[in-house]
Protein backbone atom coordinates (compact mmCIF):
# COMPACT_ATOMS: atom_id res chain seq x y z
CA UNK A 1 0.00 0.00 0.00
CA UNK A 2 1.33 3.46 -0.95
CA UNK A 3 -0.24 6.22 1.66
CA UNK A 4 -0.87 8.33 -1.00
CA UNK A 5 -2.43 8.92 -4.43
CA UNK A 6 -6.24 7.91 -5.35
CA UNK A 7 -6.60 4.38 -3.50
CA UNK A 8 -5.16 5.58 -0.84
CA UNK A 9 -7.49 8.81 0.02
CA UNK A 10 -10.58 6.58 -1.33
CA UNK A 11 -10.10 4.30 1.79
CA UNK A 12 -8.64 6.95 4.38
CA UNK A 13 -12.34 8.73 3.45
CA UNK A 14 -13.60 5.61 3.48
CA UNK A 15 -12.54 5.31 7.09
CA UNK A 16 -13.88 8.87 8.47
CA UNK A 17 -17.26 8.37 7.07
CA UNK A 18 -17.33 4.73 9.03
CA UNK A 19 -16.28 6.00 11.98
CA UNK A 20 -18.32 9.71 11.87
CA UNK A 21 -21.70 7.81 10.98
CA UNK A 22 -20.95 5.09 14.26
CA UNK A 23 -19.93 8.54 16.52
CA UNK A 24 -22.11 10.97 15.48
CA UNK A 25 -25.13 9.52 14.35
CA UNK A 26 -27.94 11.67 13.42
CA UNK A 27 -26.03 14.82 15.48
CA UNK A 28 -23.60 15.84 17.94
CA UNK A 29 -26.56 16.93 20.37
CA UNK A 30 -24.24 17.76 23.08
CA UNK A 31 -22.74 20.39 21.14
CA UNK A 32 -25.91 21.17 19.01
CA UNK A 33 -27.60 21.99 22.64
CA UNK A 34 -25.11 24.25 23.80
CA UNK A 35 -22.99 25.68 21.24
CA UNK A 36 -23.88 28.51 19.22
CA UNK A 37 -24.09 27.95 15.13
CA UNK A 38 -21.56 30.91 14.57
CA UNK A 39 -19.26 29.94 17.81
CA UNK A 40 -15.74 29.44 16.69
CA UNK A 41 -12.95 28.51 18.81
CA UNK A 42 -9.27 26.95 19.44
CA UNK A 43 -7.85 23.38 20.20
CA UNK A 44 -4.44 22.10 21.14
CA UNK A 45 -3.35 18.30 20.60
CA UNK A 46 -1.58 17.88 23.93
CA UNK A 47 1.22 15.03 24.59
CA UNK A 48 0.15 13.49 28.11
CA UNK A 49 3.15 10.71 27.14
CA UNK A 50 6.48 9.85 25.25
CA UNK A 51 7.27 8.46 22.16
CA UNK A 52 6.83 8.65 18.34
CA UNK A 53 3.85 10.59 17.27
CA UNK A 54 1.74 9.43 14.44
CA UNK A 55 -1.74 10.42 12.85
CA UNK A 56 -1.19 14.26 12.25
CA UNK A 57 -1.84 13.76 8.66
CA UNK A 58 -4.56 11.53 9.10
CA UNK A 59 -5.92 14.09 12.13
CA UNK A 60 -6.07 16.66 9.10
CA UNK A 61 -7.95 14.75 7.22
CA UNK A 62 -10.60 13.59 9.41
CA UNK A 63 -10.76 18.09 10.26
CA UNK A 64 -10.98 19.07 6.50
CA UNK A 65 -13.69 16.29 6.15
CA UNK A 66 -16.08 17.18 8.93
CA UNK A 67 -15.38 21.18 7.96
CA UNK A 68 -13.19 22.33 5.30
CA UNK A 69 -13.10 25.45 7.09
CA UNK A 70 -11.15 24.61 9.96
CA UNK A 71 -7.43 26.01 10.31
CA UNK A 72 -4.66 23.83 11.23
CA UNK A 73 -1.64 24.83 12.54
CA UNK A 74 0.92 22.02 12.76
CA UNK A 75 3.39 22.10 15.28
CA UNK A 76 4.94 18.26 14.91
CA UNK A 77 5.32 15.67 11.74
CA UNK A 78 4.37 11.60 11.92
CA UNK A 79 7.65 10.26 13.11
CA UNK A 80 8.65 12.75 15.52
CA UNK A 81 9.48 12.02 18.73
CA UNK A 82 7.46 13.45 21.20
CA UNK A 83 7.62 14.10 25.07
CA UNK A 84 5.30 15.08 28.04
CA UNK A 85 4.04 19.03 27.54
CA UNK A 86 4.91 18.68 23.68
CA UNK A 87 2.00 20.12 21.37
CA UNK A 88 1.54 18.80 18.01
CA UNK A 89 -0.52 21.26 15.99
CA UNK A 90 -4.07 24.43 16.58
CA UNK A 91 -7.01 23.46 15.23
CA UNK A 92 -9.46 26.66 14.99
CA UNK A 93 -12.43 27.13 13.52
CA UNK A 94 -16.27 26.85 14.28
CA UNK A 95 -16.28 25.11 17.99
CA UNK A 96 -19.52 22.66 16.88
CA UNK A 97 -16.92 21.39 13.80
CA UNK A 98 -14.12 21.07 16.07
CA UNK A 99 -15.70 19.06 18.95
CA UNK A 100 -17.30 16.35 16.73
CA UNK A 101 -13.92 15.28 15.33
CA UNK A 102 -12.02 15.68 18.68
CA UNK A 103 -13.08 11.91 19.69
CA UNK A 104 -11.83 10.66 16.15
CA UNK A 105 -8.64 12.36 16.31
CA UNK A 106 -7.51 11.29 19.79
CA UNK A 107 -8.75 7.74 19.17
CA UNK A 108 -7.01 7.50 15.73
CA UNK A 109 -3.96 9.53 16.59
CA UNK A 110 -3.41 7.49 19.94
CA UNK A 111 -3.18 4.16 18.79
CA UNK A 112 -1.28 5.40 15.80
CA UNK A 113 1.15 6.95 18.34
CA UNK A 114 1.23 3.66 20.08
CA UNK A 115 2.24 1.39 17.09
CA UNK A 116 4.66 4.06 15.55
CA UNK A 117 6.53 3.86 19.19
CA UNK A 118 6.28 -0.07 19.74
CA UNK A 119 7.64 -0.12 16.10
CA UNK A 120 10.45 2.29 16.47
CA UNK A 121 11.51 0.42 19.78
CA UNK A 122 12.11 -2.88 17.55
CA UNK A 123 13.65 -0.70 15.34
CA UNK A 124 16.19 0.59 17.75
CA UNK A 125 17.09 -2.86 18.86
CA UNK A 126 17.76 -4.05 15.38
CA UNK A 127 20.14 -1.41 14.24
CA UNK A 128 23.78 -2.34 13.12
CA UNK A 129 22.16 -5.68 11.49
CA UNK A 130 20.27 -5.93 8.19
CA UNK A 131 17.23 -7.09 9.90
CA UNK A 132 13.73 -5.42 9.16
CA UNK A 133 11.02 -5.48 11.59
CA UNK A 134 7.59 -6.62 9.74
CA UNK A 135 3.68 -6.51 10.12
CA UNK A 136 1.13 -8.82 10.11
CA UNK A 137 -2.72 -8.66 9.61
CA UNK A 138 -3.04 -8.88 12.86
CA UNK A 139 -5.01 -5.24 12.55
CA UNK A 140 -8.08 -4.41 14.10
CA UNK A 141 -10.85 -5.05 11.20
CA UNK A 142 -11.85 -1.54 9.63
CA UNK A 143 -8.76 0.51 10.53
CA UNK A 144 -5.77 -1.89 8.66
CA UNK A 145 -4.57 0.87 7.03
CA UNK A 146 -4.20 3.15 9.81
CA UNK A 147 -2.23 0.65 11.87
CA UNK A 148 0.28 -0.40 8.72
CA UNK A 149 0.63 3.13 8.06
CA UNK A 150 1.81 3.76 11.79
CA UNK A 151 4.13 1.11 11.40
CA UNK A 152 5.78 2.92 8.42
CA UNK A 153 5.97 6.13 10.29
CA UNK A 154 8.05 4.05 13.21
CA UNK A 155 10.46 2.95 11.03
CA UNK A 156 9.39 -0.40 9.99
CA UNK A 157 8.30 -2.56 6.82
CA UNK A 158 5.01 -3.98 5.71
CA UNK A 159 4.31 -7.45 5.33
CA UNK A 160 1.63 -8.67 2.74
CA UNK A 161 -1.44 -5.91 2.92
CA UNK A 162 -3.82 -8.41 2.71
CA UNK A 163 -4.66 -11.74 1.39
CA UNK A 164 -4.82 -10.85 -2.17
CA UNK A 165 -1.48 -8.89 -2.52
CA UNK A 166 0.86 -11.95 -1.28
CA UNK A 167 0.77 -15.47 -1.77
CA UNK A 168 1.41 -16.65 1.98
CA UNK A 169 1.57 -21.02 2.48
CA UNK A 170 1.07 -21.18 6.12
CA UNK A 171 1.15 -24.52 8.43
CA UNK A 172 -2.89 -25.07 7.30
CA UNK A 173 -2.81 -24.52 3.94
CA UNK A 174 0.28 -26.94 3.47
CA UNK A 175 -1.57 -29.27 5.39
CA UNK A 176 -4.83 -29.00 3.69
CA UNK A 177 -2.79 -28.90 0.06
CA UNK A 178 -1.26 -32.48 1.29
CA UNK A 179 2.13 -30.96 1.99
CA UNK A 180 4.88 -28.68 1.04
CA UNK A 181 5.21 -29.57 -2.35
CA UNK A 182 2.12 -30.56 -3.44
CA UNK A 183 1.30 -26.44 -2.06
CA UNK A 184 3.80 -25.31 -3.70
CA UNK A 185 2.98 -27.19 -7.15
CA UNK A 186 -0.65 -25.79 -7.30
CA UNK A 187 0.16 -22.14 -6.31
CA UNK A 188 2.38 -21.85 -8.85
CA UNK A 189 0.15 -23.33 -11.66
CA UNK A 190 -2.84 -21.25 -9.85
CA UNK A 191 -0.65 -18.10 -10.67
CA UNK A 192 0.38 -19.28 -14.04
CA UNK A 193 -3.04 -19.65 -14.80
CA UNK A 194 -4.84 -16.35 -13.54
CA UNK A 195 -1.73 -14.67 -14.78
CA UNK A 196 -1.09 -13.71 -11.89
CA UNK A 197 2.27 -12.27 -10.48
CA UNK A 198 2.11 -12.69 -6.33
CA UNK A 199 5.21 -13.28 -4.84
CA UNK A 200 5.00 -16.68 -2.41
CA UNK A 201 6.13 -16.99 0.93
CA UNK A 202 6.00 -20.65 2.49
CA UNK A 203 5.93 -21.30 6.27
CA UNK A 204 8.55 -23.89 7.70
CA UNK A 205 8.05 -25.40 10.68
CA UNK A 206 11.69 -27.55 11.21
CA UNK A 207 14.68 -27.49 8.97
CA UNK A 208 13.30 -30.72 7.67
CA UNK A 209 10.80 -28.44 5.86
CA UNK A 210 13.30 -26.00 4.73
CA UNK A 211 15.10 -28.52 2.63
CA UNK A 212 12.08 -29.42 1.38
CA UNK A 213 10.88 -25.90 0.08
CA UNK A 214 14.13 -25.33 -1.64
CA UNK A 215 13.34 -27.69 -3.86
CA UNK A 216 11.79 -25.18 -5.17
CA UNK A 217 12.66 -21.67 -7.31
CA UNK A 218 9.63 -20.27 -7.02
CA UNK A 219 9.48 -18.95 -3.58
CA UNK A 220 10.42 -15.74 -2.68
CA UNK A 221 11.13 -16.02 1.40
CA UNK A 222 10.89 -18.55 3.45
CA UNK A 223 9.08 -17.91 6.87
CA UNK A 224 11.37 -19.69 10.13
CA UNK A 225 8.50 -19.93 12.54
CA UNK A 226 8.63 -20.88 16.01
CA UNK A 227 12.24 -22.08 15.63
CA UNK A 228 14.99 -21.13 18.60
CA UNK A 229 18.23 -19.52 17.96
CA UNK A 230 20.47 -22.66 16.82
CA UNK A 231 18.69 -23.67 14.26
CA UNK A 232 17.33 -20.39 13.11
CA UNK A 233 21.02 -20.17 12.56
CA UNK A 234 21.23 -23.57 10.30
CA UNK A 235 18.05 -22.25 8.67
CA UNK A 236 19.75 -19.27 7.76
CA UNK A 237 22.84 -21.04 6.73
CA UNK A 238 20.65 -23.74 4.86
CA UNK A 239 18.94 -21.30 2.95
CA UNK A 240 21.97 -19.08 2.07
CA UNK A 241 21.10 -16.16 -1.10
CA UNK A 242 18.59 -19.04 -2.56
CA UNK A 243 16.06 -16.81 -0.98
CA UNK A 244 14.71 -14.27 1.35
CA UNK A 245 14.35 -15.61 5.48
CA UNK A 246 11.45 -14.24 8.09
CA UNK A 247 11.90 -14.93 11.75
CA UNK A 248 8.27 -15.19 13.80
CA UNK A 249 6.84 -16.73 16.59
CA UNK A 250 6.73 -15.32 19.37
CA UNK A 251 9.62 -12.75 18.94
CA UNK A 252 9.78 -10.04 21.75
CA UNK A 253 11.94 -6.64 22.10
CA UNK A 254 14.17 -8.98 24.51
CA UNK A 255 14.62 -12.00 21.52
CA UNK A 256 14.98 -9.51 18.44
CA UNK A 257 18.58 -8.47 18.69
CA UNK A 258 19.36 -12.26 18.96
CA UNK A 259 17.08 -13.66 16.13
CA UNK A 260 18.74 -10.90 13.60
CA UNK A 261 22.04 -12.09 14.67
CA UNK A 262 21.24 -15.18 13.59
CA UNK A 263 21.16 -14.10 10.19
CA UNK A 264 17.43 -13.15 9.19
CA UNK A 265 16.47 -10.57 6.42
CA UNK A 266 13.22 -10.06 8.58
CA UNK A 267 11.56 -10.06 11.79
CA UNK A 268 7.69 -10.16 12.04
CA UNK A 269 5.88 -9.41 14.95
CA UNK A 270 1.67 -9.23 15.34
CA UNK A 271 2.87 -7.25 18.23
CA UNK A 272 3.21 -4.10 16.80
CA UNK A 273 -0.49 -3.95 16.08
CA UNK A 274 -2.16 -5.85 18.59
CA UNK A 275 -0.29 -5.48 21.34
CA UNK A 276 0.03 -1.76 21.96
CA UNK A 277 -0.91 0.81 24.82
CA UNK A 278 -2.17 3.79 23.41
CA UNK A 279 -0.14 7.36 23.80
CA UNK A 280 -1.94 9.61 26.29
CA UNK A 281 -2.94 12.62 23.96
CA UNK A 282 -5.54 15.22 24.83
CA UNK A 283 -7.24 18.03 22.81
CA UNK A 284 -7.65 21.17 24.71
CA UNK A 285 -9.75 24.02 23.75
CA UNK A 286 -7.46 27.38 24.27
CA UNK A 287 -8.61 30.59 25.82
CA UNK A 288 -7.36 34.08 24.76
């Protein structure tokens, strides 16, 4: 997914309207009761925590579709890093427009904020090796491309988007297929067929299975899941330039360091999306 151009802004809108039509319903009545039609007014996103701050461009987006009018004045980028006291960017503009995206932003932005950090942290860890730190689709359902875009502005790489943009042979699928090469065989005539061109990824669950996918010189990385640090290293070693190698399973901010030493061209972690406490942000109306 690139986060920008036509597809990208389709779904992104795609996303507000969701999310404005579950929050606001038929009205923002609070407001509506006690706001006046011509009030206008000032915000401030306020940083409550520390870490990498993500959403702002997304935050403008959700402002400019509830009320193209509003003013933003933007005080930090996606990938900064942010501290307590730290304000991000002024909103101003009619108070009734601000107040009915203030739950979107801070909801959005936060968890954003969260897997930007989480992501940068593996990031951190893995520097000095050639290791990337991956996704999954492990997302919440509705806002994938908010969390894989957070993980780009932490510093890490995407994985497949979804299941259409990858071919991805895990443990069931080999095992429904009747095994490694018998998967392998019919995604590759399934591709030649809908003239398709997906890249493949195959899981291996011992080296056993390794030997047995490079049989092959059709797949494009090999996924070393669950395996410990030994024989991630005779994966690694097995495999040699034949093709790409993924660590997973289980991999922590502790484990990382020692899994890319072994060798890998990637680490993925669910983690980074589902697994995440969101950054403390507030937005503050300002008083002259």
């Amino acid at each position: 997914m690139k986060y920008s151009g036509p597809l990208f802004e389709e779904e992104v809108n795609r996303i507000i309207t969701n999310a404005l039509r579950e929050d606001v319903g038929d009205g923002d009545h609070s407001s509506l009761a006690c706001i006046p039609r011509t009030a206008t007014g000032k915000a401030r996103l306020l940083v409550k925590d520390e870490g990498v701050i993500a959403g702002v461009a997304f935050a403008k987006a959700v402002f400019h579709h509830v009320d193209p009018a509003l003013s933003i004045e933007q005080l930090k980028e996606d990938g900064d890093h942010v501290s307590y006291g730290d304000e991000v960017f002024y909103v101003s503009g009619s108070s009734r427009s601000i107040l009915m995206a203030e739950r979107l932003v801070l909801n959005s932005m936060q968890r954003m904020s969260a897997i930007a950090t989480k992501t940068n942290e593996f990031v951190k860890v893995l520097e000095g090796t050639k290791t990337q730190i991956l996704d999954t689709r492990k997302t919440t359902p509705g806002i994938r491309l908010l969390e894989k875009w957070s993980v780009t502005i932490g510093g890490g790489v995407n994985h497949r988007y979804g299941l259409y943009d990858m071919i991805m042979l895990k443990d069931n699928h080999i095992d429904f297929a009747g095994g490694i090469t018998k998967a392998i065989e019919k995604t590759v005539a399934y591709l030649n067929d809908s003239d398709k061109n997906l890249k493949i990824i195959v899981e291996a669950r011992n080296l056993e299975e390794i030997e047995e996918i490079l049989k092959s010189n059709k797949v494009y990385r090999i996924l070393i899941d669950n395996f410990n640090f030994e024989n991630t290293r005779k994966a690694v070693e097995l495999i040699g330039d034949r093709c790409l190698t993924e660590s997973s399973g289980g991999i922590t901010l502790d484990t990382a360091r020692a899994y890319a030493e072994c060798g890998v061209d990637y680490i993925s972690s669910g983690s980074l999306t589902h697994s995440v406490y969101n950054m403390d942000l507030s937005l503050k109306a300002m008083h002259d």
